[in-house]
PDB file of N, CA and C in Angstrom:
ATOM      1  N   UNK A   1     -50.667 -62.623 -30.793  1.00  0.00           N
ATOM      2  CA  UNK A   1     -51.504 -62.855 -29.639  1.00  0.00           C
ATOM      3  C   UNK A   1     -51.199 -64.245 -29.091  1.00  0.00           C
ATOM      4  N   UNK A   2     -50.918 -64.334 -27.802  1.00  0.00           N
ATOM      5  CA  UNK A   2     -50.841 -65.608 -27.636  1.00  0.00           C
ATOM      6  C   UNK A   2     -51.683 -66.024 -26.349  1.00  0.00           C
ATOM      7  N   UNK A   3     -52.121 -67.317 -26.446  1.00  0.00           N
ATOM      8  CA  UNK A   3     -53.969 -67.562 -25.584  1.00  0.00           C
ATOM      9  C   UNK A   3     -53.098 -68.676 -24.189  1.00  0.00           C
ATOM     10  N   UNK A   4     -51.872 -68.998 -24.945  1.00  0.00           N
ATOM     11  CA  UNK A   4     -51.171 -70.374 -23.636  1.00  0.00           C
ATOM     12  C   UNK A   4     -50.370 -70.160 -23.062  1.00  0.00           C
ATOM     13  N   UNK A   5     -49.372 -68.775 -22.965  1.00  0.00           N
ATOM     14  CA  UNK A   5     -48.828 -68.807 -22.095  1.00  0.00           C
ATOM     15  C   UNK A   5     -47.249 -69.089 -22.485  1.00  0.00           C
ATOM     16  N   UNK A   6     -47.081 -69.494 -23.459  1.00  0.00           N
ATOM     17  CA  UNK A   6     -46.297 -69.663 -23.888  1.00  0.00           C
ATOM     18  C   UNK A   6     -45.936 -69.124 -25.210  1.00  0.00           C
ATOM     19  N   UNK A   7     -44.240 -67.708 -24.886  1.00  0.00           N
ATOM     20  CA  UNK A   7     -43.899 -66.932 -25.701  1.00  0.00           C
ATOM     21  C   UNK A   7     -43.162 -67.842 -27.173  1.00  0.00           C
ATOM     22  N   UNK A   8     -42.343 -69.102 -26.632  1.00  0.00           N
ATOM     23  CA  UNK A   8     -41.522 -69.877 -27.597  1.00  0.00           C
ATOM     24  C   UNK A   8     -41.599 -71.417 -27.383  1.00  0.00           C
ATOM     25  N   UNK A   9     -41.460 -72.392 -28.206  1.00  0.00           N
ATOM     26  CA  UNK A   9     -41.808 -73.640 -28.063  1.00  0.00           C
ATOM     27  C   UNK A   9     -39.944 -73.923 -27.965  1.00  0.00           C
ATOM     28  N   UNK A  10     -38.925 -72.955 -27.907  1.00  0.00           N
ATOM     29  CA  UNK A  10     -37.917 -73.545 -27.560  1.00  0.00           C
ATOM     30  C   UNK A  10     -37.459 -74.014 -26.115  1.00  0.00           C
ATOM     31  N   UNK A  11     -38.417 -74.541 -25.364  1.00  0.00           N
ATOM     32  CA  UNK A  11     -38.351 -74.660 -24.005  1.00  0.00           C
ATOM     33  C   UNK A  11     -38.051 -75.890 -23.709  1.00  0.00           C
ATOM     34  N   UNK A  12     -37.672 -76.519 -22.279  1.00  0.00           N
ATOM     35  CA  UNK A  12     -37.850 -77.932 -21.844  1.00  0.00           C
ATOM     36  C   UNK A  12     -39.686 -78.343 -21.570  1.00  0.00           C
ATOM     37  N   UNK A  13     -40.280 -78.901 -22.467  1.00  0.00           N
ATOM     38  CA  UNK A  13     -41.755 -79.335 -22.183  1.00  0.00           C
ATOM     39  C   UNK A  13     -42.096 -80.009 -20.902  1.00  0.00           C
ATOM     40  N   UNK A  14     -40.993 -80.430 -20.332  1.00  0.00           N
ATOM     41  CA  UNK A  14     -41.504 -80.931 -18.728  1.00  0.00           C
ATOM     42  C   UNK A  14     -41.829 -79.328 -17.701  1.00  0.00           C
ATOM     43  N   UNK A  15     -41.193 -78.600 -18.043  1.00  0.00           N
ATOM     44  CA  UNK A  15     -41.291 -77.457 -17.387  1.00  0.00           C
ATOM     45  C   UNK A  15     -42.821 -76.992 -17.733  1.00  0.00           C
ATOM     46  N   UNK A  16     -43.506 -76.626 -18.749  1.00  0.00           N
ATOM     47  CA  UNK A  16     -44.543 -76.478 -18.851  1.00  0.00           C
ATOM     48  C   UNK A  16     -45.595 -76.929 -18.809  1.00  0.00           C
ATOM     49  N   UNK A  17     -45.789 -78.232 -18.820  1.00  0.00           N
ATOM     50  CA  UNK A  17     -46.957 -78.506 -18.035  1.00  0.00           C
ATOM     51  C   UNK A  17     -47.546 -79.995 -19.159  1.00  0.00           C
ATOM     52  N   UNK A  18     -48.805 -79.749 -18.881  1.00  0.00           N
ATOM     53  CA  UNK A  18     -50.006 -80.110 -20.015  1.00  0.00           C
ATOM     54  C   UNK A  18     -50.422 -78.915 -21.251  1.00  0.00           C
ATOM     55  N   UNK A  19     -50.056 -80.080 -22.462  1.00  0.00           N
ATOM     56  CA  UNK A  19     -49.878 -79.173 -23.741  1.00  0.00           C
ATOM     57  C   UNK A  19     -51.133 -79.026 -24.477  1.00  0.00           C
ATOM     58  N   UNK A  20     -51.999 -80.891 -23.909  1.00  0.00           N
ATOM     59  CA  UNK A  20     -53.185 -80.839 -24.852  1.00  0.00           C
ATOM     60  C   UNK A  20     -54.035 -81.047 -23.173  1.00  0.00           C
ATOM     61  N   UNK A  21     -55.473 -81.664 -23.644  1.00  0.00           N
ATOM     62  CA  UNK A  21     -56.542 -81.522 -22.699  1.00  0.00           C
ATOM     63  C   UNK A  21     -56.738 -82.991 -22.165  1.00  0.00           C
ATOM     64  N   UNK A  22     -57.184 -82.923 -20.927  1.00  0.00           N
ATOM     65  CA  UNK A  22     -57.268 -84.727 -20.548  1.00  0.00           C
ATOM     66  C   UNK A  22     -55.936 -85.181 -20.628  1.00  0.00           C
ATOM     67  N   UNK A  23     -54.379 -84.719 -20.391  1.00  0.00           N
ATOM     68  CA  UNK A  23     -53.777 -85.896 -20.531  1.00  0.00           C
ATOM     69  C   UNK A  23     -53.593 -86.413 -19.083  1.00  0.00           C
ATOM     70  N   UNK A  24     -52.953 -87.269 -19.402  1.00  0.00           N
ATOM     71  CA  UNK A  24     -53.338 -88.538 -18.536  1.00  0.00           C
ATOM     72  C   UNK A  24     -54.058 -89.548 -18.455  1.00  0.00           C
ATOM     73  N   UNK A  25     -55.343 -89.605 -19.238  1.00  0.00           N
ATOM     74  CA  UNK A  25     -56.483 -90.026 -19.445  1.00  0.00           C
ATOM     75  C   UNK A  25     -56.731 -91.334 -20.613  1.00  0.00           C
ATOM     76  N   UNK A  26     -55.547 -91.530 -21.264  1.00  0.00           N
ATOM     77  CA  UNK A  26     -55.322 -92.287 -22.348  1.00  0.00           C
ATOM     78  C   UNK A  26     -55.523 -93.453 -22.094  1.00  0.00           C
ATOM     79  N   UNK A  27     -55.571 -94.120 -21.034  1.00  0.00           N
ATOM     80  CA  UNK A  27     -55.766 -95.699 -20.815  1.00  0.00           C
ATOM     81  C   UNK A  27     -56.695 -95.813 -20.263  1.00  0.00           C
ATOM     82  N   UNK A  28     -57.351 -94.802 -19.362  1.00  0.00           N
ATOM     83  CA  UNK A  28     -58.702 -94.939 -19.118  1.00  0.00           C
ATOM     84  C   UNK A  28     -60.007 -94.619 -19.970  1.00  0.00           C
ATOM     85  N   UNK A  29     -59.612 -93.984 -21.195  1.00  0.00           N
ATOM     86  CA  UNK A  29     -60.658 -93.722 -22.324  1.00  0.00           C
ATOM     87  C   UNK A  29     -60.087 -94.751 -23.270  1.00  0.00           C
ATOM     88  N   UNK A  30     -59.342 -95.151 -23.401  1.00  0.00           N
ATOM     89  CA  UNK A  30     -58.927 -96.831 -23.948  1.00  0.00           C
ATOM     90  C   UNK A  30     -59.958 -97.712 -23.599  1.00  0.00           C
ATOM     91  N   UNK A  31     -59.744 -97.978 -22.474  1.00  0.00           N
ATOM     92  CA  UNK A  31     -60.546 -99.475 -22.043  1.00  0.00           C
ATOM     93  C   UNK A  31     -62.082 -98.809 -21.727  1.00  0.00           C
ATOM     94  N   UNK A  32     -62.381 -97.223 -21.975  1.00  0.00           N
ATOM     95  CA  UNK A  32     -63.847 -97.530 -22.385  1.00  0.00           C
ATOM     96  C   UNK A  32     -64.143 -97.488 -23.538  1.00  0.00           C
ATOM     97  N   UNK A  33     -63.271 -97.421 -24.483  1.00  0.00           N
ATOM     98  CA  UNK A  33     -63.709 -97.469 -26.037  1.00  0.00           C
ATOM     99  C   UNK A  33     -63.727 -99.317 -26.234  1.00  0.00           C
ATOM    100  N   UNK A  34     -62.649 -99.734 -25.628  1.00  0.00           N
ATOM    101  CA  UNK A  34     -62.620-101.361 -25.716  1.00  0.00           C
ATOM    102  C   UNK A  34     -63.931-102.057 -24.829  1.00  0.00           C
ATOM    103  N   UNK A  35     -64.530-101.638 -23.903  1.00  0.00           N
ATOM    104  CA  UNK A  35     -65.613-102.481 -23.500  1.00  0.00           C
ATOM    105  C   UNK A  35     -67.138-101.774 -24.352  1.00  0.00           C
ATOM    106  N   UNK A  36     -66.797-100.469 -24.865  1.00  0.00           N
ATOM    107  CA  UNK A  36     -67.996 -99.944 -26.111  1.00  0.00           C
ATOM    108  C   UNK A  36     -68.043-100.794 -27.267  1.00  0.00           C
ATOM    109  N   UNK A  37     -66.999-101.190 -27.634  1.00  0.00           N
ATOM    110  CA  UNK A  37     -66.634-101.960 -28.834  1.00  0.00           C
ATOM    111  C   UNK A  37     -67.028-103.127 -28.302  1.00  0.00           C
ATOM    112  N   UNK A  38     -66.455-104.142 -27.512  1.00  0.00           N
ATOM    113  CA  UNK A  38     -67.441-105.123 -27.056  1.00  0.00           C
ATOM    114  C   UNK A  38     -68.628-105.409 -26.758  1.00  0.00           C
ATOM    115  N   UNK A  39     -69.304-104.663 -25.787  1.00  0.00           N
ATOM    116  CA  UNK A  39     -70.764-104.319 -25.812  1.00  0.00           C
ATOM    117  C   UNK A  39     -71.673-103.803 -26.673  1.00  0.00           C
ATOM    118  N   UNK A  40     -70.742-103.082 -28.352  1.00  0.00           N
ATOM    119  CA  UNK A  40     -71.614-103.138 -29.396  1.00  0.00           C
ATOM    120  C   UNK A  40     -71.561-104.437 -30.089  1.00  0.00           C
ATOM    121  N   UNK A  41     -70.398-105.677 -30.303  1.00  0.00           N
ATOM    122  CA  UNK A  41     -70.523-106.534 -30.698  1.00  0.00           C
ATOM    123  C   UNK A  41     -71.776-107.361 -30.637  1.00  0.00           C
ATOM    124  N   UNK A  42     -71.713-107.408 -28.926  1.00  0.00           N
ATOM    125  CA  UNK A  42     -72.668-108.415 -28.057  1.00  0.00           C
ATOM    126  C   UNK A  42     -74.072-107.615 -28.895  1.00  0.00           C
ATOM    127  N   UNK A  43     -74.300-106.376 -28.559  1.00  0.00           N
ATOM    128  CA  UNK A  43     -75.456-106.146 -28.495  1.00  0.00           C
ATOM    129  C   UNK A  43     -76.231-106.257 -30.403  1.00  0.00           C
ATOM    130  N   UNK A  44     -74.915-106.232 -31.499  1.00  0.00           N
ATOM    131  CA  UNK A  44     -74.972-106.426 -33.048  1.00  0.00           C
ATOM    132  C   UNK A  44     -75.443-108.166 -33.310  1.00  0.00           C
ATOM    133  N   UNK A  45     -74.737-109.047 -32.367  1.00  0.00           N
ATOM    134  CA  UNK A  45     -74.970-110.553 -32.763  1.00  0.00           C
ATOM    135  C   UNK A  45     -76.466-110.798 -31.983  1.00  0.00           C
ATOM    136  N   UNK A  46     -76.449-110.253 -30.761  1.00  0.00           N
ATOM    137  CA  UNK A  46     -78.362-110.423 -30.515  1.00  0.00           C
ATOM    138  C   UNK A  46     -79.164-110.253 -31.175  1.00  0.00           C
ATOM    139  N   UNK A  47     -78.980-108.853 -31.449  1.00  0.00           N
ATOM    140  CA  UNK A  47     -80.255-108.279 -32.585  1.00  0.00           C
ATOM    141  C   UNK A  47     -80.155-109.428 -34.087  1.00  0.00           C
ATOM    142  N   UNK A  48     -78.944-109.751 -34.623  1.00  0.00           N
ATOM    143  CA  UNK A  48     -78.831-110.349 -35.860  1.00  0.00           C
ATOM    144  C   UNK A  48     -80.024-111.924 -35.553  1.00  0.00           C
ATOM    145  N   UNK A  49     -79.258-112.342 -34.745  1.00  0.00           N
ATOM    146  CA  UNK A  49     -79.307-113.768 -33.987  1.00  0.00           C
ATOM    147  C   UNK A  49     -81.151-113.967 -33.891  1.00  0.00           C
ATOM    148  N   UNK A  50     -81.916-112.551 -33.402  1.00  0.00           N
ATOM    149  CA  UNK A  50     -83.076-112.590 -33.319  1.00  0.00           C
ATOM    150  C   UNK A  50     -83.902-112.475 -34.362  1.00  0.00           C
ATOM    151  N   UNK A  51     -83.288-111.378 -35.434  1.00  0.00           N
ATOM    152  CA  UNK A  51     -83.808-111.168 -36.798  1.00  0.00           C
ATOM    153  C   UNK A  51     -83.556-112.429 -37.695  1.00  0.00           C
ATOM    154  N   UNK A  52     -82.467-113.443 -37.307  1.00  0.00           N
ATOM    155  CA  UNK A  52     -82.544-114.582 -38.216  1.00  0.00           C
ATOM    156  C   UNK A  52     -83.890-115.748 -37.515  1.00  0.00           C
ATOM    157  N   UNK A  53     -83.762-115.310 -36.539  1.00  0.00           N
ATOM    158  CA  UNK A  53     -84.856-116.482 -35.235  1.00  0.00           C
ATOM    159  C   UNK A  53     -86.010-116.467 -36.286  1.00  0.00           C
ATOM    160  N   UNK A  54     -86.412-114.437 -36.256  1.00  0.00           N
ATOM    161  CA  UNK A  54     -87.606-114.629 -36.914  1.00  0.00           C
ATOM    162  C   UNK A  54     -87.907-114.787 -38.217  1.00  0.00           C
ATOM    163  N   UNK A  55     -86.831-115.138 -39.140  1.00  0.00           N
ATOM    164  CA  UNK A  55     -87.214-115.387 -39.982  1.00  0.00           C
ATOM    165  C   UNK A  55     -87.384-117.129 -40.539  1.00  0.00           C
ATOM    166  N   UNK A  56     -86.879-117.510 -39.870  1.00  0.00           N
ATOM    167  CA  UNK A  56     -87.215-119.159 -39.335  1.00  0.00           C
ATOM    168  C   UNK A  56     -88.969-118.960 -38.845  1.00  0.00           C
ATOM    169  N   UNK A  57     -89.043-118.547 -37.772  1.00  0.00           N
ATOM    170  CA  UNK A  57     -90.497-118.847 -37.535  1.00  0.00           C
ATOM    171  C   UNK A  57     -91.575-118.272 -38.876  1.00  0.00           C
ATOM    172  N   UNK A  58     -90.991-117.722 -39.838  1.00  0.00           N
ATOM    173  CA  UNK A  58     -91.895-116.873 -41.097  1.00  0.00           C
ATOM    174  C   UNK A  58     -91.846-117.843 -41.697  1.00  0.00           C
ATOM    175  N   UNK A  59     -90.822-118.019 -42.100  1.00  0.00           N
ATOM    176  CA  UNK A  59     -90.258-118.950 -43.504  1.00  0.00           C
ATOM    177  C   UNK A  59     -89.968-120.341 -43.186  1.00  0.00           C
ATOM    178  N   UNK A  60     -89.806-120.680 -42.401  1.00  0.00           N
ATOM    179  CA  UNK A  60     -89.496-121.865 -42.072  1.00  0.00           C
ATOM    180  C   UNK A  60     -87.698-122.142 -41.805  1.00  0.00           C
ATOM    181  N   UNK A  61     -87.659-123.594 -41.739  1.00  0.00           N
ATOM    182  CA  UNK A  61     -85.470-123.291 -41.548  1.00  0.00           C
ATOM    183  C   UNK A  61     -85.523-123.618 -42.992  1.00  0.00           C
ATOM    184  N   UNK A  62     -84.149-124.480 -42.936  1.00  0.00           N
ATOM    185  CA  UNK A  62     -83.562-124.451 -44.361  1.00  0.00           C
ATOM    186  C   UNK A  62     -84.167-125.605 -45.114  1.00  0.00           C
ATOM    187  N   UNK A  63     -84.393-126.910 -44.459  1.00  0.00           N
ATOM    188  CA  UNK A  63     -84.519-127.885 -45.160  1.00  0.00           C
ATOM    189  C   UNK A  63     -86.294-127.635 -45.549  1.00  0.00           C
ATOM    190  N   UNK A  64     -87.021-126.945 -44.849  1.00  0.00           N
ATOM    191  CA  UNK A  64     -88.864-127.137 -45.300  1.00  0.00           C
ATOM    192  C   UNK A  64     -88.250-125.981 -46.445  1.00  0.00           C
ATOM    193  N   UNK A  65     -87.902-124.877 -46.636  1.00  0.00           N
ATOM    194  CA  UNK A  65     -87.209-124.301 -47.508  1.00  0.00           C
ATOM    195  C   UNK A  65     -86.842-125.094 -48.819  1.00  0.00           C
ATOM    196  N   UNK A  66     -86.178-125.861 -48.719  1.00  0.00           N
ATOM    197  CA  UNK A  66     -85.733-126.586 -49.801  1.00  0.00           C
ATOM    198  C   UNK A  66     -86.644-127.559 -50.499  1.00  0.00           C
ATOM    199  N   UNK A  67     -87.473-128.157 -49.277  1.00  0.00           N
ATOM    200  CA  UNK A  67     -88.631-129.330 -49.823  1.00  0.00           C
ATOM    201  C   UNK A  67     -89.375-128.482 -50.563  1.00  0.00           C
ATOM    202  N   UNK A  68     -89.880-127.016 -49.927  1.00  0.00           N
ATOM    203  CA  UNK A  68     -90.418-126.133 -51.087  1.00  0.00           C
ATOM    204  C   UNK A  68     -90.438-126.143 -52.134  1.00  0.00           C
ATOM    205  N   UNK A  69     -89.080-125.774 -51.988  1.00  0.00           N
ATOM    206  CA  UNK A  69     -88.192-125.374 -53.606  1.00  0.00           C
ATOM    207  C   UNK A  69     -88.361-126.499 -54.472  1.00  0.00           C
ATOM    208  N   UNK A  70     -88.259-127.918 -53.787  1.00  0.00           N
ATOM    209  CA  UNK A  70     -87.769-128.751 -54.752  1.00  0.00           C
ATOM    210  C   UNK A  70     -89.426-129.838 -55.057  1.00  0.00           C
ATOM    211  N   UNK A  71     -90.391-129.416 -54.789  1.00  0.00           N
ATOM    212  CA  UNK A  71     -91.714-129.851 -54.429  1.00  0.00           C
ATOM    213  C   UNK A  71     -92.853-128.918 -56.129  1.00  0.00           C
ATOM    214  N   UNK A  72     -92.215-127.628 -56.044  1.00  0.00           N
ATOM    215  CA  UNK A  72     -92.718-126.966 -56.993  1.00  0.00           C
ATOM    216  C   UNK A  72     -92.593-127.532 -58.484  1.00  0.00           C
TER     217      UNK A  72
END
């Protein structure tokens, strides 16, 4: 049974066409995987950046931290 159209793969492939789906499309689904990947960076160091903020305003920074430590 064949679903493509094609009886033998002994052919010239320019003659037949598009083999897989989307081609052409390779540099434009590139540079949106590259600005996804950037814009998850950005959006991974905010969230971090904020979850360390608040743990400064809980705990204090490093050095009342340490006077703690070294006070006990």
């Amino acid at each position: 049974m064949n679903t493509t159209g094609i009886s033998s793969w002994a052919v010239d492939l320019a003659d037949v066409g598009a083999i897989y789906p989307f081609q052409g499309l390779e540099l434009i689904l590139l540079i949106i995987a590259l600005i996804f990947w950037i814009w998850w960076h950005i959006v991974t160091f905010r969230m971090e950046f904020d979850r360390q903020d608040e743990k400064i305003r809980k705990y204090g920074n490093s050095e009342q931290i340490t006077q703690a430590i070294e006070n006990d």
